[in-house]
N, C-alpha and C. Protein backbone atom coordinates (compact mmCIF):
# COMPACT_ATOMS: atom_id res chain seq x y z
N UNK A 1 0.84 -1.17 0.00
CA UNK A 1 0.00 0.00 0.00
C UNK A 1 0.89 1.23 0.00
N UNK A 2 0.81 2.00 -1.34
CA UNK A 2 1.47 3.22 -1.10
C UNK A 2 1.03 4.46 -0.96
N UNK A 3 0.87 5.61 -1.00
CA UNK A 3 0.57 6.98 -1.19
C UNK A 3 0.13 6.99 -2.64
N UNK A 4 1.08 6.39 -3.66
CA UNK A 4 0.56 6.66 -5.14
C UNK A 4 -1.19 5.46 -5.40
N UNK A 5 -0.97 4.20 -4.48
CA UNK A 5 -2.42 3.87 -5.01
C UNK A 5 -3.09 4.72 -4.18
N UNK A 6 -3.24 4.88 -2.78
CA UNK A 6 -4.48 5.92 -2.74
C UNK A 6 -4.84 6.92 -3.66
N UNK A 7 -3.54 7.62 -4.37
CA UNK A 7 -4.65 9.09 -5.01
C UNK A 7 -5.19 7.90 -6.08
N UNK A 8 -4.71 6.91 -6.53
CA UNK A 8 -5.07 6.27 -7.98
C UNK A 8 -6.43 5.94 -7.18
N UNK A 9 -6.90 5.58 -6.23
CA UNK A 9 -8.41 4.70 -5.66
C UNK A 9 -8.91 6.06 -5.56
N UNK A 10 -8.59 7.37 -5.06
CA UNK A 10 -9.32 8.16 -5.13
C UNK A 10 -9.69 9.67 -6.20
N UNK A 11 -8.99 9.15 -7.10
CA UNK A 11 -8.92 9.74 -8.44
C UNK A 11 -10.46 8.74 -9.34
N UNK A 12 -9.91 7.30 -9.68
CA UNK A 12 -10.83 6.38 -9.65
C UNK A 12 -12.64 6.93 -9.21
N UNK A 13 -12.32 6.73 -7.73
CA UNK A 13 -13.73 6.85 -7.13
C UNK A 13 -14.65 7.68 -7.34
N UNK A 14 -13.58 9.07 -7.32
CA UNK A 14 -14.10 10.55 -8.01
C UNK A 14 -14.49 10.83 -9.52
N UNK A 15 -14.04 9.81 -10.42
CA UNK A 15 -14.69 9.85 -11.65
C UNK A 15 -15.84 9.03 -11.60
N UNK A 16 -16.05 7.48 -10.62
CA UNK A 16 -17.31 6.94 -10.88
C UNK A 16 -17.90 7.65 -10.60
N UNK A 17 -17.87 8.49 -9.45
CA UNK A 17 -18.97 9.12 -8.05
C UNK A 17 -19.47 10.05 -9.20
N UNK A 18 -18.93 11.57 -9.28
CA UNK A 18 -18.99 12.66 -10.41
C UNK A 18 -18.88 12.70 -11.58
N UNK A 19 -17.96 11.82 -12.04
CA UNK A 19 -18.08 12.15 -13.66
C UNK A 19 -19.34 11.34 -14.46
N UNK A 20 -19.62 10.12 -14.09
CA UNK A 20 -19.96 9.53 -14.85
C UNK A 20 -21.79 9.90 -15.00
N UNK A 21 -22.14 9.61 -15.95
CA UNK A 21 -23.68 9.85 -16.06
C UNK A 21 -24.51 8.34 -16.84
N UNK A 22 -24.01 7.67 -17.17
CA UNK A 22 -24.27 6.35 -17.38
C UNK A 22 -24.33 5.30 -16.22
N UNK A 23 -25.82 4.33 -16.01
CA UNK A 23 -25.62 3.34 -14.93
C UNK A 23 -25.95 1.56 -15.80
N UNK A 24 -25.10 1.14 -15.15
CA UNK A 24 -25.01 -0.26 -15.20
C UNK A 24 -26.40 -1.05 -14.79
N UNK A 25 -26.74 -1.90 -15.33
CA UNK A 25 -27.48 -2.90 -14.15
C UNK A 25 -27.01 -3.55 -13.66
N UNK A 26 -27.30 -3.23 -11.82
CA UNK A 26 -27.19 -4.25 -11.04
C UNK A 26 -25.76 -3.37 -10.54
N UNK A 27 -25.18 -2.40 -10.68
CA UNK A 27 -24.13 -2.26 -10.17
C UNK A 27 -24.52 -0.30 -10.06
N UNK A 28 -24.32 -0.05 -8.42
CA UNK A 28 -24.66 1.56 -8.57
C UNK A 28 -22.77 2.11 -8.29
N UNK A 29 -22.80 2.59 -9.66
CA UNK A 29 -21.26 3.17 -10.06
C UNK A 29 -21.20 4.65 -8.66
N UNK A 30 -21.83 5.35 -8.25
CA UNK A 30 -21.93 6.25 -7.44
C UNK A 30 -21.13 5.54 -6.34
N UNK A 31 -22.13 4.34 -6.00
CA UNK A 31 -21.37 4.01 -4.14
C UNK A 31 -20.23 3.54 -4.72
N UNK A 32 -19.74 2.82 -5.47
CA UNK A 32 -18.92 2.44 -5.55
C UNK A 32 -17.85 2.96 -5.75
N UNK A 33 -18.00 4.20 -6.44
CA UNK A 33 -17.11 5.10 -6.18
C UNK A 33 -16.62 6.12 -5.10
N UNK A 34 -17.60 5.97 -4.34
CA UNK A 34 -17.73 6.62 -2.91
C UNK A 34 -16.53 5.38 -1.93
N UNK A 35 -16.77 3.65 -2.59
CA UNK A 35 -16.25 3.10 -1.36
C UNK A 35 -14.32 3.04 -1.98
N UNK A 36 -14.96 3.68 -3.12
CA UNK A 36 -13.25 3.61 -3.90
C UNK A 36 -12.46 4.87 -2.69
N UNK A 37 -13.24 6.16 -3.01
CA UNK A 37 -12.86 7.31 -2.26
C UNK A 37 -12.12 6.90 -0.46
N UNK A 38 -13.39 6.58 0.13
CA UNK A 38 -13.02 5.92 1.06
C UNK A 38 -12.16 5.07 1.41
N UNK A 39 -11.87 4.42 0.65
CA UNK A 39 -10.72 3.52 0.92
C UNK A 39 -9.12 4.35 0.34
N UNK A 40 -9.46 4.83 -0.48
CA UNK A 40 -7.74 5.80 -0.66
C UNK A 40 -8.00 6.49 0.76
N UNK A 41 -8.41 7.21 1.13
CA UNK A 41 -8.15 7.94 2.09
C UNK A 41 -7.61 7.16 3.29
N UNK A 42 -8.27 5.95 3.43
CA UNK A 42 -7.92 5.43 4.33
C UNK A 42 -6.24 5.09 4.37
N UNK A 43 -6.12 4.13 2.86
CA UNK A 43 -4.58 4.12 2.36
C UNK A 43 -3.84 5.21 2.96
N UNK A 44 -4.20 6.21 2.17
CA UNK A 44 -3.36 7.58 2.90
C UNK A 44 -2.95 8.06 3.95
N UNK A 45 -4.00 7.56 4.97
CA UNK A 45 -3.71 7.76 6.09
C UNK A 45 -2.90 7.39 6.86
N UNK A 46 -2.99 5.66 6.67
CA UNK A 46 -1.97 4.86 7.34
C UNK A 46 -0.50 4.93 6.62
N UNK A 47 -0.42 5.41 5.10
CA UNK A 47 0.70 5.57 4.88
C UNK A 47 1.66 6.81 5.86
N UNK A 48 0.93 7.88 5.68
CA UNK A 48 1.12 9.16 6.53
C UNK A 48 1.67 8.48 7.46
N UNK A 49 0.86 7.84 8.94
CA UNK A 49 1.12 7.14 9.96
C UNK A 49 1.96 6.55 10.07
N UNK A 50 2.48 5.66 9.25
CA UNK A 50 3.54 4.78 9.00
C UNK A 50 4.73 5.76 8.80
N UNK A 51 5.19 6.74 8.37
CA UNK A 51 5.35 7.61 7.88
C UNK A 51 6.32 8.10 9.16
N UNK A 52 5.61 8.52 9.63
CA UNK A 52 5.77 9.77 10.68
C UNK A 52 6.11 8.76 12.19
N UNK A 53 5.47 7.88 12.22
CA UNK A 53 5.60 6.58 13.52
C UNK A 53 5.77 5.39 12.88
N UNK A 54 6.90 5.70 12.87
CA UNK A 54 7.45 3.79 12.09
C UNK A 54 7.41 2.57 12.99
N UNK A 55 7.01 2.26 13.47
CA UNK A 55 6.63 0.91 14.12
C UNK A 55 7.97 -0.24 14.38
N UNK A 56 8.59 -0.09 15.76
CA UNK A 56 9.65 -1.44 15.55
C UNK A 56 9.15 -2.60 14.94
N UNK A 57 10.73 -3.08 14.23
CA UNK A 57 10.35 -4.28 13.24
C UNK A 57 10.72 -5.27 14.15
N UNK A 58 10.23 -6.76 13.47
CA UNK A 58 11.24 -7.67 14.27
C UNK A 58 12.51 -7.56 14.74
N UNK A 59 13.01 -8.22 15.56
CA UNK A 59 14.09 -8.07 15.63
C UNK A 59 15.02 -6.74 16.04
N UNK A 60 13.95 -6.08 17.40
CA UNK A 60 14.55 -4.80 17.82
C UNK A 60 15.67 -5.45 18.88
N UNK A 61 16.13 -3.83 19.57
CA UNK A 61 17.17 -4.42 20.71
C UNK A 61 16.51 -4.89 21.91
N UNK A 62 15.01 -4.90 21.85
CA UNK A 62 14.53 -5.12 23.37
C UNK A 62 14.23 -7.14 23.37
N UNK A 63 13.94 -7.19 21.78
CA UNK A 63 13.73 -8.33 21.95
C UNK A 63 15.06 -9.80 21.48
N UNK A 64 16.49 -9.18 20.89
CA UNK A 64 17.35 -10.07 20.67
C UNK A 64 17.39 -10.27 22.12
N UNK A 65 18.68 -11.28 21.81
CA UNK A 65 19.37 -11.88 23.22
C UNK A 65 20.55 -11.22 23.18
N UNK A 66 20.96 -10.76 24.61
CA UNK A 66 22.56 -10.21 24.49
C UNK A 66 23.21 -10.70 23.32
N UNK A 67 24.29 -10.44 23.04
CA UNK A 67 25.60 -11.06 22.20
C UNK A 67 26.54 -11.90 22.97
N UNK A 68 27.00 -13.18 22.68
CA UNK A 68 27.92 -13.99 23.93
C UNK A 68 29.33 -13.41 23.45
N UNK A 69 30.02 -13.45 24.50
CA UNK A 69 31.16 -12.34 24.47
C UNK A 69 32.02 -13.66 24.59
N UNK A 70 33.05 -12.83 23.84
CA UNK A 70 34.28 -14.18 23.07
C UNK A 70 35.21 -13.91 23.80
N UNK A 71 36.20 -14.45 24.45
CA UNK A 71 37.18 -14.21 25.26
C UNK A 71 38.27 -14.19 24.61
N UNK A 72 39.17 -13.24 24.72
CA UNK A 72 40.61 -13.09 23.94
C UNK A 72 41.21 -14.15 24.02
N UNK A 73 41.80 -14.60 22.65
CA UNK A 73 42.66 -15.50 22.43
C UNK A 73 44.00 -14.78 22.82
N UNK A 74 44.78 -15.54 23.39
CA UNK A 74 45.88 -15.17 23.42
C UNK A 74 47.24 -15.97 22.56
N UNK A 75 47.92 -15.36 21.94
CA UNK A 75 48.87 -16.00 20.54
C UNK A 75 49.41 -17.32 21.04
N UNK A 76 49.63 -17.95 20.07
CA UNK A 76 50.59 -19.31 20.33
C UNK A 76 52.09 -18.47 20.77
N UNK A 77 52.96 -19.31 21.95
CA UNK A 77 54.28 -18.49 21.76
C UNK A 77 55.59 -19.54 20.32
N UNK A 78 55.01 -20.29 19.85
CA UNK A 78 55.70 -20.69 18.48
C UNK A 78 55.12 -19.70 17.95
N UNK A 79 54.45 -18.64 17.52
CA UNK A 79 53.94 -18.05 16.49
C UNK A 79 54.61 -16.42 16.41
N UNK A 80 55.87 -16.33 16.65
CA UNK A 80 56.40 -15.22 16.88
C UNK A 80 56.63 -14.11 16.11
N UNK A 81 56.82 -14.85 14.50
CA UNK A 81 56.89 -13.99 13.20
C UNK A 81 55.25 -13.00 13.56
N UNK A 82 54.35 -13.66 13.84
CA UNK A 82 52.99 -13.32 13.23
C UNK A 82 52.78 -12.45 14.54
N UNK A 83 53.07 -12.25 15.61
CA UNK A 83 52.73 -11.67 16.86
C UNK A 83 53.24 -9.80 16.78
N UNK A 84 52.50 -9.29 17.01
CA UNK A 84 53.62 -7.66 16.94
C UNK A 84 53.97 -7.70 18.57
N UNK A 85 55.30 -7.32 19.54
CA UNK A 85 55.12 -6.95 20.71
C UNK A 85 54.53 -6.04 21.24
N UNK A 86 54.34 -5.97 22.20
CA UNK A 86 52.84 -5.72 22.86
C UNK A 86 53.49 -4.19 24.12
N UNK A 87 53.16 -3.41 23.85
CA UNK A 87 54.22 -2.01 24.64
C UNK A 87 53.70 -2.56 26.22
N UNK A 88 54.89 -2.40 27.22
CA UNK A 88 53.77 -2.73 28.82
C UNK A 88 53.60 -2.04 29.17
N UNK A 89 52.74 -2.33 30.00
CA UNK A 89 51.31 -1.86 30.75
C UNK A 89 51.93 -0.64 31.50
N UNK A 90 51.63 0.23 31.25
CA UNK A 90 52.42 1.58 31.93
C UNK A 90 51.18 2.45 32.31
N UNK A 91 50.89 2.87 33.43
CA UNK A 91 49.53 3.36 33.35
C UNK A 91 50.48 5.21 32.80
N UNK A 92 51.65 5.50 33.16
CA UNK A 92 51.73 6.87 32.91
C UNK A 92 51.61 7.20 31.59
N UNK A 93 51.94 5.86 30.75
CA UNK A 93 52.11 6.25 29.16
C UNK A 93 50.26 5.84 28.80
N UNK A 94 49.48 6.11 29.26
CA UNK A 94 48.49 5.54 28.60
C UNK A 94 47.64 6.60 27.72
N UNK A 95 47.64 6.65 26.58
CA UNK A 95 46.94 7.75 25.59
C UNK A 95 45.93 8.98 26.26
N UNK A 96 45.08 7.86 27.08
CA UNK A 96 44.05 8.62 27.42
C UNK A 96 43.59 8.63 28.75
N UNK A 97 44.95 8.43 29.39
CA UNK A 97 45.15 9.08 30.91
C UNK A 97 44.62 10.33 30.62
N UNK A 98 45.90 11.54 30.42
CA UNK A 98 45.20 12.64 30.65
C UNK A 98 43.97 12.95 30.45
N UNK A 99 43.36 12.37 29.45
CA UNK A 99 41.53 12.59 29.52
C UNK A 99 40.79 12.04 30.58
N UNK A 100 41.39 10.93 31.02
CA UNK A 100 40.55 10.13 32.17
C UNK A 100 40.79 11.76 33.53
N UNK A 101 42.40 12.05 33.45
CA UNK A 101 42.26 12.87 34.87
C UNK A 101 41.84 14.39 34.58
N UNK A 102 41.65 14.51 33.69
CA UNK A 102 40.47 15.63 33.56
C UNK A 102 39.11 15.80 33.72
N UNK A 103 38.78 14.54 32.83
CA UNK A 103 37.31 14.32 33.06
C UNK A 103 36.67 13.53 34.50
N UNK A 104 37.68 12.52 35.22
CA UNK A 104 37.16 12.43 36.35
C UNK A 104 38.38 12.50 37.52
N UNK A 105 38.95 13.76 37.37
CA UNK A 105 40.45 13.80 38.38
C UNK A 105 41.40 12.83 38.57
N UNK A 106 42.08 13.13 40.01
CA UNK A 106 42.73 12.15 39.89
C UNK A 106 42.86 10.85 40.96
């Protein structure tokens, strides 16, 4: 259901309803064009709606399951070519010390 068939159902409806001056038997082209009208609008509406309040889809964050958390591998020590060394643990050299003791002292 898009925005373009509603005006098409209510473009439609508005020529049975008004334009036309010829009747069928057994079929009153008026209502029927009235239930054409009615129903684009309706289309329209919920497109609008949809629109403006998009509706969670499956599969939001309230309804997955956490993510299972992978625990660091740590290298083979045969694997030394492939390993980069690793700088130690220095808390004075740490990048973003000084941001930590700014933003929450020291």
């Amino acid at each position: 259901m898009t925005l373009g068939l509603s005006v098409f159902l209510i473009v439609v409806g508005a020529a049975l309803r008004y334009a036309l001056t010829w009747r069928l038997a057994g079929i009153d082209l008026p209502v029927l064009g009235l239930i054409l009208m009615v129903a684009g609008i309706v289309i329209a509406a919920i497109c609008v709606l949809r629109a403006v309040l998009p509706l969670p889809g499956p599969g939001t964050a309230r309804d997955r399951p956490p993510a299972p958390t992978i625990p660091p591998t740590r290298p083979e020590a045969t694997d030394e070519a492939a390993t980069t060394p690793r700088p130690p643990d220095c808390p004075d050299r740490s990048p973003y010390l000084d941001l930590e003791r700014r933003t929450f002292g020291n």
